[in-house]
Protein backbone atom coordinates (compact mmCIF):
# COMPACT_ATOMS: atom_id res chain seq x y z
CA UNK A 1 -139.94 -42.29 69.09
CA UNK A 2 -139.43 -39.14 70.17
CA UNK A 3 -135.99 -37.54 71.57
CA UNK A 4 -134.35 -34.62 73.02
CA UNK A 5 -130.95 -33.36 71.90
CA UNK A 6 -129.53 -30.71 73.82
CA UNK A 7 -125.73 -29.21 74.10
CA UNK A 8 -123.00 -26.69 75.75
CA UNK A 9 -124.83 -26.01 78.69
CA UNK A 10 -121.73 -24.91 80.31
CA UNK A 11 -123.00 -24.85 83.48
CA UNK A 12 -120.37 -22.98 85.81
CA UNK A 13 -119.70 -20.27 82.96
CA UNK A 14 -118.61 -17.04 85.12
CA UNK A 15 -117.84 -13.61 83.59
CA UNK A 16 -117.90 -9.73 84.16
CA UNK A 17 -117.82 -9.76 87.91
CA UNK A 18 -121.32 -9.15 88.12
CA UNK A 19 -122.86 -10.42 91.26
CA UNK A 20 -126.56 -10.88 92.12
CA UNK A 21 -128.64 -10.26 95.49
CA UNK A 22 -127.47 -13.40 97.07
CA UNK A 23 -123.78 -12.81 96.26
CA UNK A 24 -123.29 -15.18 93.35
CA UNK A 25 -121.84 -14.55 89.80
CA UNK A 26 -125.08 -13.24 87.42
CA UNK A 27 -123.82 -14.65 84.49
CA UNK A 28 -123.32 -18.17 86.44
CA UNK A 29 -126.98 -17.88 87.63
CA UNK A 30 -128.09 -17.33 83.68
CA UNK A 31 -126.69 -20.23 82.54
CA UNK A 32 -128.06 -22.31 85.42
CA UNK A 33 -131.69 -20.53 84.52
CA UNK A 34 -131.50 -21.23 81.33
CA UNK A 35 -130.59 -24.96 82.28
CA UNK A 36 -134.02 -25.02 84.71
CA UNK A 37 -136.16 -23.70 82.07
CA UNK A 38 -135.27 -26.83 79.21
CA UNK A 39 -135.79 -28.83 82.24
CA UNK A 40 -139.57 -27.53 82.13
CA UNK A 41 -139.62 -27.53 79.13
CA UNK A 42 -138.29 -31.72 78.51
CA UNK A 43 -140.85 -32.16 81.29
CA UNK A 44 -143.92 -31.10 79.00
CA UNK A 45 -142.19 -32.71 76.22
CA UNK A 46 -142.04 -36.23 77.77
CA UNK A 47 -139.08 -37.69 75.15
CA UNK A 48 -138.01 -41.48 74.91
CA UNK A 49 -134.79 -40.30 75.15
CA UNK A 50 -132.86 -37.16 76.37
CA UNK A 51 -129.48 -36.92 74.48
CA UNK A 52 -126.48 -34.32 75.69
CA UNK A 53 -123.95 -33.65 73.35
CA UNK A 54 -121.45 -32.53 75.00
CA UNK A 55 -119.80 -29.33 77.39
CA UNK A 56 -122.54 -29.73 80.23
CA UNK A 57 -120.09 -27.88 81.82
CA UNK A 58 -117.85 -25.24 81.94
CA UNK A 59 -115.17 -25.97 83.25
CA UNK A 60 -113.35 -29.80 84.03
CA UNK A 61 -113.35 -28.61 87.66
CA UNK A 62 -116.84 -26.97 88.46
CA UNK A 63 -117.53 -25.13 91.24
CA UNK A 64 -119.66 -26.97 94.54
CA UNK A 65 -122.81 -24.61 93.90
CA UNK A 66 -122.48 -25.29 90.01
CA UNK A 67 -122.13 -29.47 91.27
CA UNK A 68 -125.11 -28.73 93.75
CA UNK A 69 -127.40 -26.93 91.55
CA UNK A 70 -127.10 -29.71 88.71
CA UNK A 71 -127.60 -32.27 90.44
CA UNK A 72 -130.35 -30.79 92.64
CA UNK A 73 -132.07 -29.96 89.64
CA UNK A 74 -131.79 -33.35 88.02
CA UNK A 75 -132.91 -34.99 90.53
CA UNK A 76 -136.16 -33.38 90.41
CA UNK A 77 -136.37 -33.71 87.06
CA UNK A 78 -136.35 -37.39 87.59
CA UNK A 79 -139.35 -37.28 89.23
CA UNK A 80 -141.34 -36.31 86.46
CA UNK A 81 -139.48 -37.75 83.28
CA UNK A 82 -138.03 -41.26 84.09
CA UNK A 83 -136.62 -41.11 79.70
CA UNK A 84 -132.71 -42.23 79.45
CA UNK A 85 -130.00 -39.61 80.06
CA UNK A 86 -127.28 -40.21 77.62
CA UNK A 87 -124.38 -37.68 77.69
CA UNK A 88 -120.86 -37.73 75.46
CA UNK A 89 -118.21 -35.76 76.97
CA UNK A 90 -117.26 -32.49 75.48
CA UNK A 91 -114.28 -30.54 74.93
CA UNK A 92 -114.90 -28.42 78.08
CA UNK A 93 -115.00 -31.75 80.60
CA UNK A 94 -111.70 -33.04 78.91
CA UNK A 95 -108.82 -33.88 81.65
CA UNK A 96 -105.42 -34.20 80.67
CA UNK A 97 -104.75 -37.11 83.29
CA UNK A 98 -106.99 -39.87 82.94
CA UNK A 99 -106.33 -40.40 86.29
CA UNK A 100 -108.22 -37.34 87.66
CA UNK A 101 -111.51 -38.95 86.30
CA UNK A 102 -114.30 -36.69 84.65
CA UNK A 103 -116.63 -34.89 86.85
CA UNK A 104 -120.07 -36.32 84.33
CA UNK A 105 -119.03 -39.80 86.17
CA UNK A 106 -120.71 -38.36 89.16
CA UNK A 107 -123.92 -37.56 87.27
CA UNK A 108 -123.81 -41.11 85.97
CA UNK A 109 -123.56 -42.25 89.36
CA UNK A 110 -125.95 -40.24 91.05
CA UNK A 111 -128.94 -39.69 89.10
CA UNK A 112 -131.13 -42.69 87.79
CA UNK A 113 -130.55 -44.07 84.58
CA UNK A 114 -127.72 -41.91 82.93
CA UNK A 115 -125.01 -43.10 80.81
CA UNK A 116 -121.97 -41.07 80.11
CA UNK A 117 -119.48 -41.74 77.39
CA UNK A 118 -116.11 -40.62 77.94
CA UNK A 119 -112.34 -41.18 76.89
CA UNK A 120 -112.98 -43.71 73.56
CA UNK A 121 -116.25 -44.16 70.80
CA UNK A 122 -118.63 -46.37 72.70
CA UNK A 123 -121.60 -48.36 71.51
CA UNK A 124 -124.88 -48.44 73.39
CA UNK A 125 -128.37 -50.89 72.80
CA UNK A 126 -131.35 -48.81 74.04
CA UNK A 127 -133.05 -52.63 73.46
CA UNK A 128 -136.56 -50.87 74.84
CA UNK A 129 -136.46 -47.92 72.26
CA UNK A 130 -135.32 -50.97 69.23
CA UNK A 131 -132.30 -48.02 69.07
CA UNK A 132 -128.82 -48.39 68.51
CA UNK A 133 -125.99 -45.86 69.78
CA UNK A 134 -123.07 -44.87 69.10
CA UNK A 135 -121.11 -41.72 71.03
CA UNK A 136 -117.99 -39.87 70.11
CA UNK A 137 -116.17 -37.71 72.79
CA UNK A 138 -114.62 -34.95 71.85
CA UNK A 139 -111.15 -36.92 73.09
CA UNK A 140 -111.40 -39.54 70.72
CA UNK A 141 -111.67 -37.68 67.70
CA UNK A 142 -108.69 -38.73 66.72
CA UNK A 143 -110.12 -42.52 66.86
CA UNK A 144 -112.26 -41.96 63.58
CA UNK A 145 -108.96 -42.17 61.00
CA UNK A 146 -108.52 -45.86 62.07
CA UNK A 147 -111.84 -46.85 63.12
CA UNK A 148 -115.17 -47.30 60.92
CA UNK A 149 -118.13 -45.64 62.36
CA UNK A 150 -121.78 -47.45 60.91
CA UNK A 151 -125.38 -47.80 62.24
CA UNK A 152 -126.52 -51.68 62.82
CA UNK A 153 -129.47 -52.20 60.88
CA UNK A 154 -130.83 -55.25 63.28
CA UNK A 155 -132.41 -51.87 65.14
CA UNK A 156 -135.08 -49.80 64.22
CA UNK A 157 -133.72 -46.54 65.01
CA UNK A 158 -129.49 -45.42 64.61
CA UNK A 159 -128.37 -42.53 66.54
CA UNK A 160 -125.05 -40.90 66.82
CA UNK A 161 -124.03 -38.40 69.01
CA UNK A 162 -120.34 -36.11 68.48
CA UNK A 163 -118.70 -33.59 70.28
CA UNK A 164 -116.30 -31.35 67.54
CA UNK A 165 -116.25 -29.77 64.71
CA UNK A 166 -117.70 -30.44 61.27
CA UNK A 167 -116.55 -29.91 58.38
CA UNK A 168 -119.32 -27.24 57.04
CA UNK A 169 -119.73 -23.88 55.60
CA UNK A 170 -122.93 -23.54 57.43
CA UNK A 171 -120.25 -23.39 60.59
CA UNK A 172 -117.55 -21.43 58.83
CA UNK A 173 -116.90 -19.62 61.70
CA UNK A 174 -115.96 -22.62 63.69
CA UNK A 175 -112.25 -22.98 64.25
CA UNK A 176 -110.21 -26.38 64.67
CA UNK A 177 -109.25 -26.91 68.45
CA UNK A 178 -106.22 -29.32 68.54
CA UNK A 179 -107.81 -32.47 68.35
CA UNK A 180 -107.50 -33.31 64.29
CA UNK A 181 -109.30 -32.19 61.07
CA UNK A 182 -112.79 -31.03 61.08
CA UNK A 183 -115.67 -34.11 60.46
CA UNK A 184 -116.19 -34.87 57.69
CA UNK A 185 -119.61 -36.76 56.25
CA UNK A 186 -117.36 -39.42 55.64
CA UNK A 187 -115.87 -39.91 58.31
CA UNK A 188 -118.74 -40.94 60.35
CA UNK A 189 -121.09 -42.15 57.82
CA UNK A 190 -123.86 -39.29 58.33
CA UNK A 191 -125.90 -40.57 55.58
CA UNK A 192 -126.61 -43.88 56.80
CA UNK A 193 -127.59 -42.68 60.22
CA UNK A 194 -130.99 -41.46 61.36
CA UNK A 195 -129.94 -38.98 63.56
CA UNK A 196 -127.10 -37.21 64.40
CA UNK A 197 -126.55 -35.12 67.08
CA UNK A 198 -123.62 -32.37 66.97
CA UNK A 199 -122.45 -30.31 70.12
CA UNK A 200 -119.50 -27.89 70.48
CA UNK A 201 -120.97 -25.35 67.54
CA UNK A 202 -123.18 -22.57 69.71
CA UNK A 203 -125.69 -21.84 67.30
CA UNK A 204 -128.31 -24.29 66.08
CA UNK A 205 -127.89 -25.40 62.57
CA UNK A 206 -129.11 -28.43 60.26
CA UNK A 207 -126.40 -29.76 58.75
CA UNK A 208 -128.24 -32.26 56.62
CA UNK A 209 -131.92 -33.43 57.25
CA UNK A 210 -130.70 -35.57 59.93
CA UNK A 211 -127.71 -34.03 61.20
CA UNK A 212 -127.95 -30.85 63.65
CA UNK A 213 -125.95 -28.49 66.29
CA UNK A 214 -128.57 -27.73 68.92
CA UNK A 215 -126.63 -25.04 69.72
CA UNK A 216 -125.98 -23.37 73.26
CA UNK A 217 -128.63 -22.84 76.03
CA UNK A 218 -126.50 -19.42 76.77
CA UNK A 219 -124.79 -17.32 75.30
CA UNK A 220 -121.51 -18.55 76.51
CA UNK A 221 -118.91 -18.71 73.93
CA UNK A 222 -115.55 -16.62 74.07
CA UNK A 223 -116.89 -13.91 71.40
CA UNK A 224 -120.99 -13.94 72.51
CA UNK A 225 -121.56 -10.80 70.49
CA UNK A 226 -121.43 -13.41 67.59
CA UNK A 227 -124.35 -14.99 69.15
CA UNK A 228 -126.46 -12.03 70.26
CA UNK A 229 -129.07 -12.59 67.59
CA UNK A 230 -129.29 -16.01 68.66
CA UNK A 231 -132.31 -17.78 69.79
CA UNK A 232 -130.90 -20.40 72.61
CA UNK A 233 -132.65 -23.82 73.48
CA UNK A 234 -132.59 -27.51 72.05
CA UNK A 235 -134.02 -29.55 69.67
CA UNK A 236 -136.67 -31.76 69.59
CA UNK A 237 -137.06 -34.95 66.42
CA UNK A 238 -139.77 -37.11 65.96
CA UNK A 239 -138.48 -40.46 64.61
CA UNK A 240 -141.76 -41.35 62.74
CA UNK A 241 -142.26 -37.80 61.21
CA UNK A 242 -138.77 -36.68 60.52
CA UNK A 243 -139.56 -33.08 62.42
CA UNK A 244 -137.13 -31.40 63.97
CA UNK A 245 -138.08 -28.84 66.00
CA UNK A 246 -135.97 -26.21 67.72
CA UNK A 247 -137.24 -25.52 71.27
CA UNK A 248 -136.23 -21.74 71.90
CA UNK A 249 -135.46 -20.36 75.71
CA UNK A 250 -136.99 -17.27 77.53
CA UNK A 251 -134.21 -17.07 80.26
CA UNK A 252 -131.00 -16.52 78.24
CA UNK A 253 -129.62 -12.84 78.76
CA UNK A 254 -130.28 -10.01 76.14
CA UNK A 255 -127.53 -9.51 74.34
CA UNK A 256 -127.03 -6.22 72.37
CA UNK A 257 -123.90 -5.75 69.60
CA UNK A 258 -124.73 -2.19 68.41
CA UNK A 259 -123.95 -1.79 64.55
CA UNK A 260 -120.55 -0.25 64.87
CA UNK A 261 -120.31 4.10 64.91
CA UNK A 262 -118.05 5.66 61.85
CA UNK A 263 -116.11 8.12 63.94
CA UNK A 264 -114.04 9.63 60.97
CA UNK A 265 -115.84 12.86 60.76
CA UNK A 266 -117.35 12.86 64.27
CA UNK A 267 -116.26 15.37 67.29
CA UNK A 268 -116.16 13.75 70.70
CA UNK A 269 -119.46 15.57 71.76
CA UNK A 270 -121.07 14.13 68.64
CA UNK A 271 -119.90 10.93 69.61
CA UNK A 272 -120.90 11.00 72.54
CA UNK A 273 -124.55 12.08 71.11
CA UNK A 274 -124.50 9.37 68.56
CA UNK A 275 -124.44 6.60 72.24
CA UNK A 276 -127.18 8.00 73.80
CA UNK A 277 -128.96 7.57 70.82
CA UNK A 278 -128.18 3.84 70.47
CA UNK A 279 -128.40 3.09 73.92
CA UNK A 280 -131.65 4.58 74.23
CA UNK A 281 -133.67 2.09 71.51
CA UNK A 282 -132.90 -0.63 73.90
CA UNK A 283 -135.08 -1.48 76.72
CA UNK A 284 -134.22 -2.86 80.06
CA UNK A 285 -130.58 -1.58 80.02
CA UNK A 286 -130.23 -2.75 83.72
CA UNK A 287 -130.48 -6.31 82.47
CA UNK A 288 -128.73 -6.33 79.45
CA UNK A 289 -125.03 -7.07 78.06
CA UNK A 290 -123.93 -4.62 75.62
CA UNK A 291 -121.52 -3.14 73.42
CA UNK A 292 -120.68 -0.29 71.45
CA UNK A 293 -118.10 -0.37 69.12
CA UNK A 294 -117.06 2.98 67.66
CA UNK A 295 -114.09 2.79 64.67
CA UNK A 296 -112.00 5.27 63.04
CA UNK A 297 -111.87 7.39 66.28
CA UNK A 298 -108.73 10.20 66.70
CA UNK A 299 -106.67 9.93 69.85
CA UNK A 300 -108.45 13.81 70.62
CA UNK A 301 -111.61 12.45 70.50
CA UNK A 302 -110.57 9.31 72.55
CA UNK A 303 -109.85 11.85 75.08
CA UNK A 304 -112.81 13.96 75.58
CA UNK A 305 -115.61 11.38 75.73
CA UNK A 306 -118.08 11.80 78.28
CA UNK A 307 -116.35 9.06 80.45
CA UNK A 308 -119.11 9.88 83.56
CA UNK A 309 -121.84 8.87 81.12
CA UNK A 310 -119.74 5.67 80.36
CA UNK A 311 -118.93 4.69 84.04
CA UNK A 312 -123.09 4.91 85.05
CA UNK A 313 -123.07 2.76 82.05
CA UNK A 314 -120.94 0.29 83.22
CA UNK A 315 -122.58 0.52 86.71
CA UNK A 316 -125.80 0.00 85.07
CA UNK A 317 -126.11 -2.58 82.61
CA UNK A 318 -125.05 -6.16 83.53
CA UNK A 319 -122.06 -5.79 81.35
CA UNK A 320 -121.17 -2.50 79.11
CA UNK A 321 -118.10 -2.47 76.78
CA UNK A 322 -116.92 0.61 74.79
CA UNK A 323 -114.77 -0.73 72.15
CA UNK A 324 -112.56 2.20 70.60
CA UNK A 325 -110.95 1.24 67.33
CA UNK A 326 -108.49 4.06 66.62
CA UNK A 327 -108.06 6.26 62.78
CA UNK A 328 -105.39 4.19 60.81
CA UNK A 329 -104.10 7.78 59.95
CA UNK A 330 -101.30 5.83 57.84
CA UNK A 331 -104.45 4.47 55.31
CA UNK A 332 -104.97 8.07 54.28
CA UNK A 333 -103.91 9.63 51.67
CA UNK A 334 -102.80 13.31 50.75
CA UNK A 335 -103.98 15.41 47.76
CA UNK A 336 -101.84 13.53 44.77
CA UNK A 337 -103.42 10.28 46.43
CA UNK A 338 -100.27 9.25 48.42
CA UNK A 339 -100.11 7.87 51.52
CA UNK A 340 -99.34 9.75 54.42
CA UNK A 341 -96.76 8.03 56.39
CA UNK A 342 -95.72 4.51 56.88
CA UNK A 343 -97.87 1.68 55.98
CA UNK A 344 -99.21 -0.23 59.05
CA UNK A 345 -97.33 -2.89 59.77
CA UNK A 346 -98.92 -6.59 60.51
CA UNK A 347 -98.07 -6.27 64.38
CA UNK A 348 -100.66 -2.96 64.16
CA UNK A 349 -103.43 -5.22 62.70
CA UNK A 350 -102.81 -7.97 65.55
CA UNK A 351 -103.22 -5.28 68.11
CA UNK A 352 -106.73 -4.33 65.99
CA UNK A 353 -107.58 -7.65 66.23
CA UNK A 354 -106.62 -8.31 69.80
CA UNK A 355 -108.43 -4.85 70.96
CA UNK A 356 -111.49 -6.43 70.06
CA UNK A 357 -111.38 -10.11 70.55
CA UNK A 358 -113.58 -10.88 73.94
CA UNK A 359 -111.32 -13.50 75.86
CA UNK A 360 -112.96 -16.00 77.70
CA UNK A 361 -113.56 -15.97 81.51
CA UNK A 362 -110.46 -16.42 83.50
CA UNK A 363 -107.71 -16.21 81.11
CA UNK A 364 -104.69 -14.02 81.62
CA UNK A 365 -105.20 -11.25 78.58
CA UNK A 366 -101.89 -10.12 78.60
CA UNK A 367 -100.36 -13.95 78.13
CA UNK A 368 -102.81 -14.24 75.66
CA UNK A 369 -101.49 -11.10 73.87
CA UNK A 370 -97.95 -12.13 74.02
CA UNK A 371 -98.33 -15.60 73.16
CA UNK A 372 -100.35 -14.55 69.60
CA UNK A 373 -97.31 -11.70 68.89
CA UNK A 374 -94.34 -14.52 69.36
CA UNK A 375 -96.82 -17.04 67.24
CA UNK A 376 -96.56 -14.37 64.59
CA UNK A 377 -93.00 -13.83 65.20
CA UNK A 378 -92.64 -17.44 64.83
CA UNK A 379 -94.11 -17.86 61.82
CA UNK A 380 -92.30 -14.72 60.06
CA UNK A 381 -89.04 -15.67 61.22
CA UNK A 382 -88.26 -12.27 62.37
């Protein structure tokens, strides 16, 4: 037997207010590219089973062309693979009402043998694939402290599919998001399964010979500079040979973090010198997301950039950030090796911090701001 295990599509994902020809968001388009080329590419594969783990899209309440284009494309894609759809909600479907209902119930509803599990752990019998499976939603996490999660042996193969976060320093940079402890192995039993198939981390990774994130088929994640070394796609396992395989995508959008520019002894024209140099090792600016991150910067030199070179920038690429870190002139010292001025204060490092984090699509930044400083007031007590 021989599956597919895909994850975070995020299909809907909008950002930087980049439109194409036709009037639509660019980024939006990528991610739905990106989603037509593993079609293809499952097509040419020909699995026994198709398994999505999660986040198919972006948002609980996805735009009409996002609901049009998935299903328009599915339904083509049923008439060349006919192999079982089985999808387990992610964290990025999740309603807070049960009553507004979950928007992968019309998938499961209008395309040909798809199965969506949702709200609680569910149990499935593939009976022609001899395959057992089990789901976890990202919403009933919480279900694993009280309930025992096993394969049944009476089946040839045992599958389980979760949406969260697991306990791994392979995925140290994965934080907790409200809905318990990381996974653990034992919680779910990962040894006694024969596959297990992770979504919610962006980036593939094996977490044990038969545990895996497929990763993202986008860069879509709130920090994507994290992820622009990143090969995007899914992952194909052979039951009989114990291969996994990572399928890698053509379509996802260059992505370039530039190693970060020391500033200290720099002049703004040298600055501005040191740029053009980056920026011109990289080919196809026009369709490429990019920053440049240049720390230890004085407010004079903030100043007298060549801001006309950064705007055609900006007008150019698909998405250009500057990101100006300023001197921490209170971290230097004088001749007998004193510091000059005040030490900088914790707030200081949280603006740092928040200067450079890259919000996600849609959120209010300054709320965001505000709502991290009174957290820190909070936990101070000042």
């Amino acid at each position: 037997m021989k599956i597919v295990h895909l994850a975070d599509l995020h299909l809907g994902y909008r950002a930087y207010n980049r439109l194409d020809e036709n009037g639509y968001n660019q980024r939006e388009i990528d991610v739905i590219n990106a989603f037509r080329e593993s079609l293809r590419k499952i097509v040419e594969i020909q699995p026994d089973l198709i398994i999505i783990a999660g986040d198919v899209f972006h948002r609980p309440r996805p735009s009409n062309l996002t609901i049009y284009q998935t299903i328009s494309r599915l339904i083509a894609f049923r008439k060349k693979c006919s192999a079982p759809i089985i999808i387990v909600s992610g964290n990025h479907e999740s309603v807070k009402a049960a009553e507004s209902g979950n928007v992968l119930n019309i998938l499961e509803t209008v395309i040909p043998n798809v199965a969506v599990i949702d709200g609680t752990i569910k149990e499935l019998e593939i009976k022609e694939l001899d395959t057992f499976f089990a789901g976890i939603p990202y919403n009933a996490l919480p279900e694993l402290k009280n309930r025992t999660i096993a394969p049944d042996k009476n089946f040839k193969n045992n599958i389980l599919c979760v949406h969260g976060s697991y306990d791994s320093v392979k995925c140290k940079e994965l934080s907790k998001h409200g809905n318990g402890e990381l996974i653990t192995s034992a919680d779910i039993n990962q040894t006694e399964w024969d596959y297990v198939a992770f979504g919610h981390y962006h980036t593939f990774t094996e977490l044990a010979p038969n545990a895996y994130y497929s990763g993202a088929i986008e860069r879509t994640s709130s920090n994507i500079w994290q992820e622009a070394d990143d090969k995007k796609g899914f992952i194909v396992y052979d039951f009989e040979t114990k291969e996994c395989k990572h399928i890698g995508l053509d379509s996802p959008r260059k992505v370039v973090d530039i190693k970060r520019i020391d500033a200290k002894e720099l002049t703004a024209a040298e600055i501005d010198r040191k740029i053009d140099e980056e920026i011109s090792k990289i080919n196809d600016i026009e369709n490429s997301i990019i920053r440049v991150t240049i720390e230890n910067i004085d407010p004079v030199a903030v100043r007298e950039l060549d801001y006309k070179k950064i705007r055609e920038l900006k007008k150019k690429a698909v998405h250009f950030r500057l990101n100006l870190i300023k001197r921490d002139f209170s971290a230097e010292k004088d001749k007998d090796g004193q510091p000059i001025g005040r030490t900088k204060g914790l707030f200081e490092y949280l603006d740092q911090e928040l200067q450079e984090f890259e919000l996600s699509q849609g959120l209010d930044k300054d709320k965001f701001n505000k709502l991290a400083k009174d957290y820190l007031l909070a936990v101070n007590d000042v």
